[in-house]
N, C-alpha and C. Protein backbone atom coordinates (compact mmCIF):
# COMPACT_ATOMS: atom_id res chain seq x y z
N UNK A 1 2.26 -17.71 16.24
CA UNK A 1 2.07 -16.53 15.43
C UNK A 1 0.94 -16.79 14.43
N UNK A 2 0.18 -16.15 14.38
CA UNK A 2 -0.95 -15.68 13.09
C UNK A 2 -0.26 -16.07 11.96
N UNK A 3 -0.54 -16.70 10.74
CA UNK A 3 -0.51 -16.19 9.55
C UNK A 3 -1.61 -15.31 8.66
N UNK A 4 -2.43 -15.80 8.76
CA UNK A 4 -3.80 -15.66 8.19
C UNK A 4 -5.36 -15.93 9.29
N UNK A 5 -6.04 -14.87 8.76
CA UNK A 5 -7.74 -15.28 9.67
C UNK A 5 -8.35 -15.27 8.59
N UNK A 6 -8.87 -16.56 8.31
CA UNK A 6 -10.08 -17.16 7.11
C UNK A 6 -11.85 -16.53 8.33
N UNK A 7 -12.85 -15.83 7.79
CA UNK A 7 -13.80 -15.98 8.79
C UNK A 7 -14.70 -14.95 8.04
N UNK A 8 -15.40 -14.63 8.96
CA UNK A 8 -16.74 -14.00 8.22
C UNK A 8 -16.56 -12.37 8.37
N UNK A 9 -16.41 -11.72 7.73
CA UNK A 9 -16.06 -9.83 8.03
C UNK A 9 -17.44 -9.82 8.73
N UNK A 10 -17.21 -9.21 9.96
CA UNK A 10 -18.23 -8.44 10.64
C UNK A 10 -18.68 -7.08 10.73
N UNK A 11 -17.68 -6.39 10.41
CA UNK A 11 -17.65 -4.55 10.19
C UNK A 11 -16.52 -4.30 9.02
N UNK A 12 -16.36 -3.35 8.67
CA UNK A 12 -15.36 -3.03 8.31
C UNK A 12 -15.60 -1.25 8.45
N UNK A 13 -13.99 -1.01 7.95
CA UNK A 13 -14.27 0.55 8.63
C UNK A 13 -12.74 1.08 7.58
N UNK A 14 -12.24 2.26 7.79
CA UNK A 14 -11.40 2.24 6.34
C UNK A 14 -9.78 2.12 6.90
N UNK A 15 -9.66 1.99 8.75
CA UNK A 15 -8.81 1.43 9.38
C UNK A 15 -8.61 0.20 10.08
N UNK A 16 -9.95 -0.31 10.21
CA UNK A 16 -10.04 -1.71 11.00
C UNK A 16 -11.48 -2.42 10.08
N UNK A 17 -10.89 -4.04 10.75
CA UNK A 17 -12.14 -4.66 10.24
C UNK A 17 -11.86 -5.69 11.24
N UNK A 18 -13.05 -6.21 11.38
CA UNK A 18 -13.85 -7.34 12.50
C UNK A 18 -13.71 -8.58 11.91
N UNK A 19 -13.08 -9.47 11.82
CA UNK A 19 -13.75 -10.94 11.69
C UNK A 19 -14.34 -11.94 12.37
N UNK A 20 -14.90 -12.92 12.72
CA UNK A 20 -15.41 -13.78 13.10
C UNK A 20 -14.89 -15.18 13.39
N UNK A 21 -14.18 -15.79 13.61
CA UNK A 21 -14.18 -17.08 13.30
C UNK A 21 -14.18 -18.02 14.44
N UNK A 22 -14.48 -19.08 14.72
CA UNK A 22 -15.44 -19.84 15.47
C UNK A 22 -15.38 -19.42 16.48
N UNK A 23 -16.46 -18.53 16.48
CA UNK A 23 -17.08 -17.47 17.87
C UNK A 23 -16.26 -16.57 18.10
N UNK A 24 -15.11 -16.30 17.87
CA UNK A 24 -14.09 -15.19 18.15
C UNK A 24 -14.23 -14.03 17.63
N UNK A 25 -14.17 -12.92 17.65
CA UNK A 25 -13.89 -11.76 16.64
C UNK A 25 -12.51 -11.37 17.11
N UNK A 26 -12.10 -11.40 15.62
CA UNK A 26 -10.73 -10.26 15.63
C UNK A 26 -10.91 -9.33 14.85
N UNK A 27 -10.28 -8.34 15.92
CA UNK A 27 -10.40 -6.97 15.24
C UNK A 27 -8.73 -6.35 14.20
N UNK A 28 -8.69 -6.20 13.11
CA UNK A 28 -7.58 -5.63 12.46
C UNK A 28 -7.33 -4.46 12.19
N UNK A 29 -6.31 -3.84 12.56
CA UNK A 29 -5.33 -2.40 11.61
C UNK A 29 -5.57 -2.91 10.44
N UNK A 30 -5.91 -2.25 9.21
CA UNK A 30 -6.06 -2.28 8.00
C UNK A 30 -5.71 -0.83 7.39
N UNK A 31 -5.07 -0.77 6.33
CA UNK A 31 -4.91 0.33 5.14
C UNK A 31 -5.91 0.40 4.35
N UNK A 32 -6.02 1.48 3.73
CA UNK A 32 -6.38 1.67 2.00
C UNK A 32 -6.77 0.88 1.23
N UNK A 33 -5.73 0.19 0.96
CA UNK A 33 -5.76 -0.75 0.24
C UNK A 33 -6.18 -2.09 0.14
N UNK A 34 -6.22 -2.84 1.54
CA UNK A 34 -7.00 -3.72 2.11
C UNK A 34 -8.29 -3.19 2.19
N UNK A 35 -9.01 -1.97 2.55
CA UNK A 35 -10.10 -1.73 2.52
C UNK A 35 -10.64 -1.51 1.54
N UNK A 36 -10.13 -1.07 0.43
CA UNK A 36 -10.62 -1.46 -0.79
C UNK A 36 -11.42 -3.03 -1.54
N UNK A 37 -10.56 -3.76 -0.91
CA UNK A 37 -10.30 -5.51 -1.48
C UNK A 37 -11.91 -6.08 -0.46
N UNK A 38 -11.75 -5.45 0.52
CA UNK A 38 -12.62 -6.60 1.27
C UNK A 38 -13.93 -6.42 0.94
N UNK A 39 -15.12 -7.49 0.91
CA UNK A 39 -15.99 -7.52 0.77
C UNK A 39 -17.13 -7.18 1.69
N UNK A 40 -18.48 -7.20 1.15
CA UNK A 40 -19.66 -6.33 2.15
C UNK A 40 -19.35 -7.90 3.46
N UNK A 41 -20.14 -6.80 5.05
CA UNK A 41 -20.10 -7.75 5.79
C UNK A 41 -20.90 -8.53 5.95
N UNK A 42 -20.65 -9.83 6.46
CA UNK A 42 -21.47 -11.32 5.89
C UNK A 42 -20.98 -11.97 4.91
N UNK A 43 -20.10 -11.46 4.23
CA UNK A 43 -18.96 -12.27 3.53
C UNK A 43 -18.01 -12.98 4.43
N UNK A 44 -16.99 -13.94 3.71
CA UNK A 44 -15.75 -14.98 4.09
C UNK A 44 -14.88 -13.84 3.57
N UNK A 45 -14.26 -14.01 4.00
CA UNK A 45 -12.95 -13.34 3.83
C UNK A 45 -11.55 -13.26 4.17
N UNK A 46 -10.22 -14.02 3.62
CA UNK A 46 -8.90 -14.15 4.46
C UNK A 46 -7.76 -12.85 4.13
N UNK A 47 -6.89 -12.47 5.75
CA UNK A 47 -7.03 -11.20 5.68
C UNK A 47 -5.38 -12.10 6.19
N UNK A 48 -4.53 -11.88 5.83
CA UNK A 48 -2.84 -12.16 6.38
C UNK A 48 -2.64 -11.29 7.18
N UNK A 49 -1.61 -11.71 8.26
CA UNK A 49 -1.87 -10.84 9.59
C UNK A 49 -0.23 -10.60 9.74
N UNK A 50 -0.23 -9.67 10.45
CA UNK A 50 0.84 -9.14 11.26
C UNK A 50 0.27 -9.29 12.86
N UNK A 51 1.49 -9.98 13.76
CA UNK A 51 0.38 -9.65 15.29
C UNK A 51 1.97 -9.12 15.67
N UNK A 52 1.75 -7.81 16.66
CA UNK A 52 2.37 -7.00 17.39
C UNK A 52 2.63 -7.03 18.58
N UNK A 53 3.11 -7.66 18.88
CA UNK A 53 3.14 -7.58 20.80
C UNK A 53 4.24 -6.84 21.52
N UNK A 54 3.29 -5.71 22.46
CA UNK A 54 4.16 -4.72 22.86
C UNK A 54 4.13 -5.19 24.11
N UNK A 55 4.98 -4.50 25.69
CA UNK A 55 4.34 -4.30 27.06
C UNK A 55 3.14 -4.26 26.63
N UNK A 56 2.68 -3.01 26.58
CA UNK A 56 1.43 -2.56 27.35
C UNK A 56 0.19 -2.37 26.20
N UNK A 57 0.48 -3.31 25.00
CA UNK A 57 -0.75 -3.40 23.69
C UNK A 57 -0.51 -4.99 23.28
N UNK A 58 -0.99 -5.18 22.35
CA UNK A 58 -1.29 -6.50 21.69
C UNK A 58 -1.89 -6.29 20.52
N UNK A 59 -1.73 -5.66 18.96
CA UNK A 59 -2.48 -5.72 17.80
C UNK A 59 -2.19 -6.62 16.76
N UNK A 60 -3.48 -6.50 16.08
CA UNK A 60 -3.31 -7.37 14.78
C UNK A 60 -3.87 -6.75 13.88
N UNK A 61 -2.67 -6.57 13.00
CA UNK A 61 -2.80 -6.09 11.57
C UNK A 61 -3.04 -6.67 10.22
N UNK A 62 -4.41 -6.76 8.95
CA UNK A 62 -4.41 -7.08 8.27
C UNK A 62 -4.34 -6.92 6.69
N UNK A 63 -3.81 -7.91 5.83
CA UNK A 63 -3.14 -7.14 5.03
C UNK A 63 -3.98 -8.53 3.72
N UNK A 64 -4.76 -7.50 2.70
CA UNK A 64 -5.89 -8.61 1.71
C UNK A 64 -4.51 -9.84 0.79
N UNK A 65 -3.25 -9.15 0.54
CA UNK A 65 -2.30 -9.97 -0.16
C UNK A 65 -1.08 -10.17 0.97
N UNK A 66 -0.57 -11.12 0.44
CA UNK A 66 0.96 -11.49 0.64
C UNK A 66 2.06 -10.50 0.75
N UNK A 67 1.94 -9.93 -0.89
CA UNK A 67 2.85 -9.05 -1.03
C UNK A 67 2.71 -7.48 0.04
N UNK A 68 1.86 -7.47 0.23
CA UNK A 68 1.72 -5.79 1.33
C UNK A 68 1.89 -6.13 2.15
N UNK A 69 1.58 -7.15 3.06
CA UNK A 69 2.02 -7.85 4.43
C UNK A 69 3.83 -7.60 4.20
N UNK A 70 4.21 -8.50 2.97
CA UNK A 70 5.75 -8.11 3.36
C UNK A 70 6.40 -6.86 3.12
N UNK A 71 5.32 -6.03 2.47
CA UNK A 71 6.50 -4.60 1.98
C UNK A 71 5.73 -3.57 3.42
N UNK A 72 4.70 -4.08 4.33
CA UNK A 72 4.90 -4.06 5.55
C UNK A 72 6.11 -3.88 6.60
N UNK A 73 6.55 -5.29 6.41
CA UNK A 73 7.34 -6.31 7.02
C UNK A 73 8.56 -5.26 7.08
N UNK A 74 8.69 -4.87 5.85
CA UNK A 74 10.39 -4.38 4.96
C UNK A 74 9.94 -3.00 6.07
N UNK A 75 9.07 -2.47 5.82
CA UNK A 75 8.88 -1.00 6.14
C UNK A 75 9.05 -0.70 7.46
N UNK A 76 8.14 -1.64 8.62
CA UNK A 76 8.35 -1.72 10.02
C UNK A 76 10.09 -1.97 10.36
N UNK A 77 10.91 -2.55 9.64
CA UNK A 77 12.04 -2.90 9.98
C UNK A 77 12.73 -1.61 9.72
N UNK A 78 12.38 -0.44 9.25
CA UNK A 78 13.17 0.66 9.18
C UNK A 78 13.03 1.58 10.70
N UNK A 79 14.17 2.00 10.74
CA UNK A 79 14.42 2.59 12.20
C UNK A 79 13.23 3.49 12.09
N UNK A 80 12.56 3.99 13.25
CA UNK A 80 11.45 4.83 13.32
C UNK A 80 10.09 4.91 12.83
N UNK A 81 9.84 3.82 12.37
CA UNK A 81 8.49 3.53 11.59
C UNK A 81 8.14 2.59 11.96
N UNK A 82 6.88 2.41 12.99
CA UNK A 82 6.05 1.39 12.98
C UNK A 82 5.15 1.05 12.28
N UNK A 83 4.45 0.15 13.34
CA UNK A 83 2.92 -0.23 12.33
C UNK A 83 2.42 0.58 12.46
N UNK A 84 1.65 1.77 12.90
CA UNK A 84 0.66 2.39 12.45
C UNK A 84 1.25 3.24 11.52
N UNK A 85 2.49 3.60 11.43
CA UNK A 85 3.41 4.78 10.92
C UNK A 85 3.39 3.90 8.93
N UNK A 86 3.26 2.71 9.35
CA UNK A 86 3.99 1.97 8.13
C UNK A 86 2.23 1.33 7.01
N UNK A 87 0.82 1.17 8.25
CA UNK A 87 0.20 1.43 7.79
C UNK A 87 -0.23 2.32 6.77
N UNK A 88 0.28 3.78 7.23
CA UNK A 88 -0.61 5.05 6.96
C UNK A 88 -0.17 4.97 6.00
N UNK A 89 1.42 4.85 5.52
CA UNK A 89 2.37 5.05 4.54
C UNK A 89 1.61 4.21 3.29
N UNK A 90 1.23 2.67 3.54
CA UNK A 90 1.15 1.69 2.68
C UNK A 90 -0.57 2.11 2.32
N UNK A 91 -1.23 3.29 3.22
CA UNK A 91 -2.55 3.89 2.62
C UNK A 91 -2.15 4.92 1.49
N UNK A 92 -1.58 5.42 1.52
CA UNK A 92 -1.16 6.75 0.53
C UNK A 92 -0.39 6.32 -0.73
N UNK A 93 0.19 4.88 -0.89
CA UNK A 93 1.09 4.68 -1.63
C UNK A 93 1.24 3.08 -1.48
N UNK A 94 0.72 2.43 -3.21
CA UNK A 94 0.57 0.91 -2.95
C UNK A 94 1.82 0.77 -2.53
N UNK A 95 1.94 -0.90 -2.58
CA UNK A 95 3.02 -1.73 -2.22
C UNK A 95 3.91 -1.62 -3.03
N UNK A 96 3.27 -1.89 -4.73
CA UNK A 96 3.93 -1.84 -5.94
C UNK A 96 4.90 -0.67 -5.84
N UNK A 97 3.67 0.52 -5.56
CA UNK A 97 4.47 1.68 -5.75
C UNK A 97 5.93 1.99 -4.77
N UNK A 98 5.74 2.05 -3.73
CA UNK A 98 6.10 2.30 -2.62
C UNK A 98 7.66 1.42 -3.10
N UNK A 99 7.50 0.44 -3.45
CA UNK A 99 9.05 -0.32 -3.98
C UNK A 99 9.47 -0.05 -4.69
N UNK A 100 7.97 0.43 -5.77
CA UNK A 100 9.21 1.34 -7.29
C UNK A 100 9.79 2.50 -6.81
N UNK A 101 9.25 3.37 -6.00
CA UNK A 101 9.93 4.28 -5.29
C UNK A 101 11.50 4.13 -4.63
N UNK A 102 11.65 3.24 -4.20
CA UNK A 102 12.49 2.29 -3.21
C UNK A 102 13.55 2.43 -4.00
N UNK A 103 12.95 1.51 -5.26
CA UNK A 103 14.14 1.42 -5.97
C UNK A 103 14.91 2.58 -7.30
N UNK A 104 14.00 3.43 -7.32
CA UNK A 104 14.03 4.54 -8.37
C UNK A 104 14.75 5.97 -7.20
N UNK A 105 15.15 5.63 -5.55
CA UNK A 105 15.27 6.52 -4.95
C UNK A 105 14.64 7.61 -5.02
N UNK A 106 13.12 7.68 -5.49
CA UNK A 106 12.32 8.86 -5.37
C UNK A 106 11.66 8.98 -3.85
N UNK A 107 12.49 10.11 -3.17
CA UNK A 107 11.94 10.73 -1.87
C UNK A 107 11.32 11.53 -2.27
N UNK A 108 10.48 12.17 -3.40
CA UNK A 108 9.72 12.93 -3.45
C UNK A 108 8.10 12.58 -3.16
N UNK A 109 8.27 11.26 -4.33
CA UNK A 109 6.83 10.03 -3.91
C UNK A 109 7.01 9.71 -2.24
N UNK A 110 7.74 9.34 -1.28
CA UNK A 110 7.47 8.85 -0.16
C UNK A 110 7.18 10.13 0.77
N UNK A 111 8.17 11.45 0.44
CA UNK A 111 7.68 12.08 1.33
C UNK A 111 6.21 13.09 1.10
N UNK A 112 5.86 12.26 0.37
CA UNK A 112 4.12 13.23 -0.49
C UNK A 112 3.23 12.68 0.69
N UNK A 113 3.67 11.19 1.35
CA UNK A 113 2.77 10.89 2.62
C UNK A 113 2.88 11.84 3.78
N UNK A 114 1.48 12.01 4.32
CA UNK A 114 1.12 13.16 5.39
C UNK A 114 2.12 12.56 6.58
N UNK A 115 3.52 13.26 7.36
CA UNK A 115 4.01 12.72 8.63
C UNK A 115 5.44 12.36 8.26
N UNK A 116 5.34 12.48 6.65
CA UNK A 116 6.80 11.50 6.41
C UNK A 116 7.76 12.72 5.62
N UNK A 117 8.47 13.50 5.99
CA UNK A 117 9.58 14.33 5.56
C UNK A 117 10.10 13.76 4.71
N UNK A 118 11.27 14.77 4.42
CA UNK A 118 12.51 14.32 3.84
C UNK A 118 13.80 13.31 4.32
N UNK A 119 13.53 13.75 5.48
CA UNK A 119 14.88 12.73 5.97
C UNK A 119 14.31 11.58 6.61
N UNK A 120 13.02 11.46 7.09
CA UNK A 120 12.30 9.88 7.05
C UNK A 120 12.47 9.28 5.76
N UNK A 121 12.49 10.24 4.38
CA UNK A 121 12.28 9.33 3.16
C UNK A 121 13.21 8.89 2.75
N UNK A 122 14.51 9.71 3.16
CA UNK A 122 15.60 8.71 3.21
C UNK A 122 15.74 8.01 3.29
N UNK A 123 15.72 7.76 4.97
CA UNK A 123 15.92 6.31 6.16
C UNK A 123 15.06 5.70 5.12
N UNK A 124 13.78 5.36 4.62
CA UNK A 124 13.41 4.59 4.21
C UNK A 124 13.94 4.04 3.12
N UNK A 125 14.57 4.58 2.18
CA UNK A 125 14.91 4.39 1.05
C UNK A 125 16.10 3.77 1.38
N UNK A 126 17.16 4.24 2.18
CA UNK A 126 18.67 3.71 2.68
C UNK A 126 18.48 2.69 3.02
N UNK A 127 17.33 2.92 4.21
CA UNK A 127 16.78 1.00 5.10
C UNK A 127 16.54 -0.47 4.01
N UNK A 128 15.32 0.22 3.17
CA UNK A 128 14.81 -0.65 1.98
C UNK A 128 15.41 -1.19 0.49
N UNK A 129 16.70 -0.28 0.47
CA UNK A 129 17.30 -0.80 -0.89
C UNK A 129 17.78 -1.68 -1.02
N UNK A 130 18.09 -2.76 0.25
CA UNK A 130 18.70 -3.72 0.26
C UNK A 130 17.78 -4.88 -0.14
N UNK A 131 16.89 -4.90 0.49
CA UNK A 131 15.54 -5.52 0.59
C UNK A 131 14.81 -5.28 -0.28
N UNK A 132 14.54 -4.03 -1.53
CA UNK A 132 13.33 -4.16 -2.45
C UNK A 132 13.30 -4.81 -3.32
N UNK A 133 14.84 -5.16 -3.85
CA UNK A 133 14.86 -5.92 -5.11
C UNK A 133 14.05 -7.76 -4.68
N UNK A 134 14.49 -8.00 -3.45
CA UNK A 134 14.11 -9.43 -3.17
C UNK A 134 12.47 -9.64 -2.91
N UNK A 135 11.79 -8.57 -2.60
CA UNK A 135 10.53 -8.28 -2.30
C UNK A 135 9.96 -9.45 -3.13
N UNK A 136 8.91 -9.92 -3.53
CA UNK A 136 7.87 -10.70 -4.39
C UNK A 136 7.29 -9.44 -5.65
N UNK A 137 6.77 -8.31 -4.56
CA UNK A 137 5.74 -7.31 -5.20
C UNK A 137 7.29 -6.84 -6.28
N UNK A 138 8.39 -6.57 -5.67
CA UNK A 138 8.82 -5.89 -6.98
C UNK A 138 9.16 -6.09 -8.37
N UNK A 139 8.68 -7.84 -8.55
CA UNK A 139 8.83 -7.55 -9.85
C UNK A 139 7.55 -7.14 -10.61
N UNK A 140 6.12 -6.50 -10.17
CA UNK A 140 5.73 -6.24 -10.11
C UNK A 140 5.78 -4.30 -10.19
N UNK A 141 6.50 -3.99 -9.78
CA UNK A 141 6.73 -2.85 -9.61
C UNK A 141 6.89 -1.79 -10.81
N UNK A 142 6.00 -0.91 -11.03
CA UNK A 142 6.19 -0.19 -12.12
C UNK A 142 6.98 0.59 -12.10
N UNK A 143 8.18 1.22 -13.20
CA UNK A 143 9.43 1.97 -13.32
C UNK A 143 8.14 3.03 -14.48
N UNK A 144 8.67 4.59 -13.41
CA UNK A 144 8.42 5.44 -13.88
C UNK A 144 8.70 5.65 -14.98
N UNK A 145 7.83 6.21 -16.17
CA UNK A 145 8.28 6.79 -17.34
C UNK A 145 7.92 8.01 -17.09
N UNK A 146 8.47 8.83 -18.55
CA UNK A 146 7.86 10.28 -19.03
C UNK A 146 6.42 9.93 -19.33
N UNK A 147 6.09 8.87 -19.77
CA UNK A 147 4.29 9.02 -20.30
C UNK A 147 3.75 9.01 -18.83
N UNK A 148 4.33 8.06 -17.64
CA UNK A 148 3.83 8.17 -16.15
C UNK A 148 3.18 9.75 -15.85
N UNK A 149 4.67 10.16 -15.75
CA UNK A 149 5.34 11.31 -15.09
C UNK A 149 4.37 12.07 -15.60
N UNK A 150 4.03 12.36 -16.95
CA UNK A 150 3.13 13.24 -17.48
C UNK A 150 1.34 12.93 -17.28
N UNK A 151 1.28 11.88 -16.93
CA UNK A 151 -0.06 11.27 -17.14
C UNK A 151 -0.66 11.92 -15.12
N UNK A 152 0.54 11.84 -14.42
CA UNK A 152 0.41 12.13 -12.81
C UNK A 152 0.01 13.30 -12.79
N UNK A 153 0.80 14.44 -13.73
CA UNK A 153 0.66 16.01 -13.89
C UNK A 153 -0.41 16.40 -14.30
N UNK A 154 -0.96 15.70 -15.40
CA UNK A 154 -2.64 15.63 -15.85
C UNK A 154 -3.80 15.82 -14.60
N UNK A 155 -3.55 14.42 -14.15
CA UNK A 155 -4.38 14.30 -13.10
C UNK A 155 -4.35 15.06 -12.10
N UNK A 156 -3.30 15.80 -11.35
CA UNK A 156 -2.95 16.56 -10.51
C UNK A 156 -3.81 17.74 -10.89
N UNK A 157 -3.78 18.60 -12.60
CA UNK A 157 -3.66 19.12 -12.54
C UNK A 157 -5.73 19.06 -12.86
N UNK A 158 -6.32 17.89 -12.52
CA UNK A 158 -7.43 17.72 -12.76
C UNK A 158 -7.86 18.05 -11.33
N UNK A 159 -7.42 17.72 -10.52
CA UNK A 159 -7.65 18.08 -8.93
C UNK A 159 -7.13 16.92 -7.93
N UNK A 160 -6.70 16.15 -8.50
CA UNK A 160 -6.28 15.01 -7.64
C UNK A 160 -5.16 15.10 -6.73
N UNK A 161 -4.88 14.79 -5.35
CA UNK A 161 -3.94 14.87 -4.83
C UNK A 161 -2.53 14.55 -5.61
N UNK A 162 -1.62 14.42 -5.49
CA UNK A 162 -0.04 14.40 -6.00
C UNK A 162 -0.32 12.44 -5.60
N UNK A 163 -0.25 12.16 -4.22
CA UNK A 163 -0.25 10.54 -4.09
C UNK A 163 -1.17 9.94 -4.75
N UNK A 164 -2.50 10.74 -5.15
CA UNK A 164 -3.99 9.62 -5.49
C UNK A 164 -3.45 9.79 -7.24
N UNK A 165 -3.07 10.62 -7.79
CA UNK A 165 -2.96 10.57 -8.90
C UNK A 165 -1.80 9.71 -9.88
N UNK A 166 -0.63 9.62 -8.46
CA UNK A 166 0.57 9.00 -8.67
C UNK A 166 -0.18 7.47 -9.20
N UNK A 167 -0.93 7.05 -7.79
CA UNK A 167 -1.69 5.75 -7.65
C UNK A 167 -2.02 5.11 -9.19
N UNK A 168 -3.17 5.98 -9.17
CA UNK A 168 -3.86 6.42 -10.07
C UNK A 168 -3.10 5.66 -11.44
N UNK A 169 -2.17 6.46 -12.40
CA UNK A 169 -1.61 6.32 -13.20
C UNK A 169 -1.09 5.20 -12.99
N UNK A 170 -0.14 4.43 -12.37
CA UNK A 170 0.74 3.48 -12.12
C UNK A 170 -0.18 2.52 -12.21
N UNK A 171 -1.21 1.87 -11.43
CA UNK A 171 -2.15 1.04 -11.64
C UNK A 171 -2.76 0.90 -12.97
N UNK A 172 -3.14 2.06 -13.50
CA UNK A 172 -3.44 1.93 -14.90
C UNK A 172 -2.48 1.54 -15.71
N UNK A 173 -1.34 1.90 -15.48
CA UNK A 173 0.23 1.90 -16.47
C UNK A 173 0.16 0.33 -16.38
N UNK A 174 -0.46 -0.46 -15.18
CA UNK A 174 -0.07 -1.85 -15.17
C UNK A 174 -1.00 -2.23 -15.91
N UNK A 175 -2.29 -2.20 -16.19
CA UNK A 175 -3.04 -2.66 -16.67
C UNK A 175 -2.95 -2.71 -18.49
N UNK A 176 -2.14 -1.72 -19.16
CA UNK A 176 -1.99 -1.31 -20.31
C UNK A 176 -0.35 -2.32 -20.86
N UNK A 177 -0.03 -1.93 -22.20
CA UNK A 177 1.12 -2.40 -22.54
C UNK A 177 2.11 -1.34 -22.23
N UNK A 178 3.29 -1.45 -21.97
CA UNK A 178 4.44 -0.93 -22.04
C UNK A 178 4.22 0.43 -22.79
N UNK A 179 4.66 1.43 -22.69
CA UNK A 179 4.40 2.63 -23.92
C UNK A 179 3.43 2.99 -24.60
N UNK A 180 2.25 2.63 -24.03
CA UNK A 180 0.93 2.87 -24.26
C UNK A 180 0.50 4.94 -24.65
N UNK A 181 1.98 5.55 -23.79
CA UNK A 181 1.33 6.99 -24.15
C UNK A 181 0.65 7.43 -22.89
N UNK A 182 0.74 8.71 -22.60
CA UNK A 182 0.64 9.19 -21.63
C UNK A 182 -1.02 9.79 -21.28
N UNK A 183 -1.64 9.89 -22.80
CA UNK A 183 -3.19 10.00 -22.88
C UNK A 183 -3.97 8.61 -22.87
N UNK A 184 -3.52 7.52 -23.01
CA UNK A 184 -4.45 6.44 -22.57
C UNK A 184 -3.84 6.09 -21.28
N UNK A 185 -2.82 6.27 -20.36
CA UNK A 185 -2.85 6.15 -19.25
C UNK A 185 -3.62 7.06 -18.32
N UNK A 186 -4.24 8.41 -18.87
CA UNK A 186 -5.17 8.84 -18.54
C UNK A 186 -6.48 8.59 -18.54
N UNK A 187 -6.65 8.16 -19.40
CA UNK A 187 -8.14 7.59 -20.16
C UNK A 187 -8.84 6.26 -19.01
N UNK A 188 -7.32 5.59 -19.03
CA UNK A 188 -7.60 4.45 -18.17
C UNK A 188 -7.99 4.57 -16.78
N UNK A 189 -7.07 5.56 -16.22
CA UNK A 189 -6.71 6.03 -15.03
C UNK A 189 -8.42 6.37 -14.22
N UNK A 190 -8.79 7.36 -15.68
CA UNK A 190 -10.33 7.69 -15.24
C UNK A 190 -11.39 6.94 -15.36
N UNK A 191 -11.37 5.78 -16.03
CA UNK A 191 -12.56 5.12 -16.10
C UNK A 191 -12.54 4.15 -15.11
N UNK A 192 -11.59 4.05 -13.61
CA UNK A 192 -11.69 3.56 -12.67
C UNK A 192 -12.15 4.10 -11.40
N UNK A 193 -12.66 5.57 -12.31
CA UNK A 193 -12.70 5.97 -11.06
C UNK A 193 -14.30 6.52 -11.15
């Protein structure tokens, strides 16, 4: 089994990326969020893998941290969600998030992903509660506040999707202290972008 491909990015693309390594290219499933992380091509770059082996396919999926590889891991293990299904999910909604969700039982955040209902957001939530607390990423995981909650509505109501704005805020919320207020989690939110 794969753990990791250390090698040179050859393409990248905002679902797959190419690596190199001694004479080989592998090609990866990648998210969002990995495509964010990786560098221009002609860079080194180590990408943690998932490899898939079906009958009639063979993929390899890469993931820039530890922690998304396993809230991967957690996600594929829920009835009806594969890898590409568990990809798309972990594009619309970090790792962090996606566990604070988990554990805050908000099916409203999971089913905001394009494909994923209400009663998928269940199964996910029923599947994963056992499993989020042990995760790595969740202690990591930001617990919604009212300054969140209000700082998401801002942005939403700036034009941002409901998931990019969720993002959005929460990432900033990490970067700030505790109770920072719901206008500098805005402030922050935008000067990343």
């Amino acid at each position: 089994m794969f753990v990791f491909i250390k090698g040179i990015l050859v393409s990248k693309a905002p679902d797959a990326a190419v690596l190199e390594n001694s004479g080989i290219g592998y090609e990866l499933s990648i998210g969002a969020a990995t495509y964010a992380e990786l560098p221009q091509p002609g860079d080194e770059v180590l990408l943690f893998t998932y490899h898939n082996l079906r009958e009639d396919a063979e993929d390899l999926y890469g993931f820039a941290s530890e922690e998304e590889k396993e809230v991967f891991e957690a996600l594929i293990s829920v009835s009806g969600i594969g890898p590409a299904k568990a990809i798309s999910i972990l594009s619309n909604i970090s790792a962090p998030d996606l566990v604070s969700a988990v554990l805050r039982k908000d099916t409203v955040c999971i089913s905001s992903v394009k494909g994923i209902g209400k009663k998928t957001a269940e199964r996910i939530l029923l599947d994963m509660q056992e499993k989020a607390p042990s995760l790595s990423v969740s202690a990591h995981a930001v617990q919604v506040t009212p300054d969140i909650d209000d700082a998401v509505s801002a942005l939403a109501a700036l034009g941002w999707k409901e998931a990019d704005a969720r993002r959005m805020a929460s990432d900033a919320a990490r970067r700030l202290s505790p109770g920072c207020g719901a206008e500098i989690i805005i402030k922050e939110a935008l000067k990343k972008q």
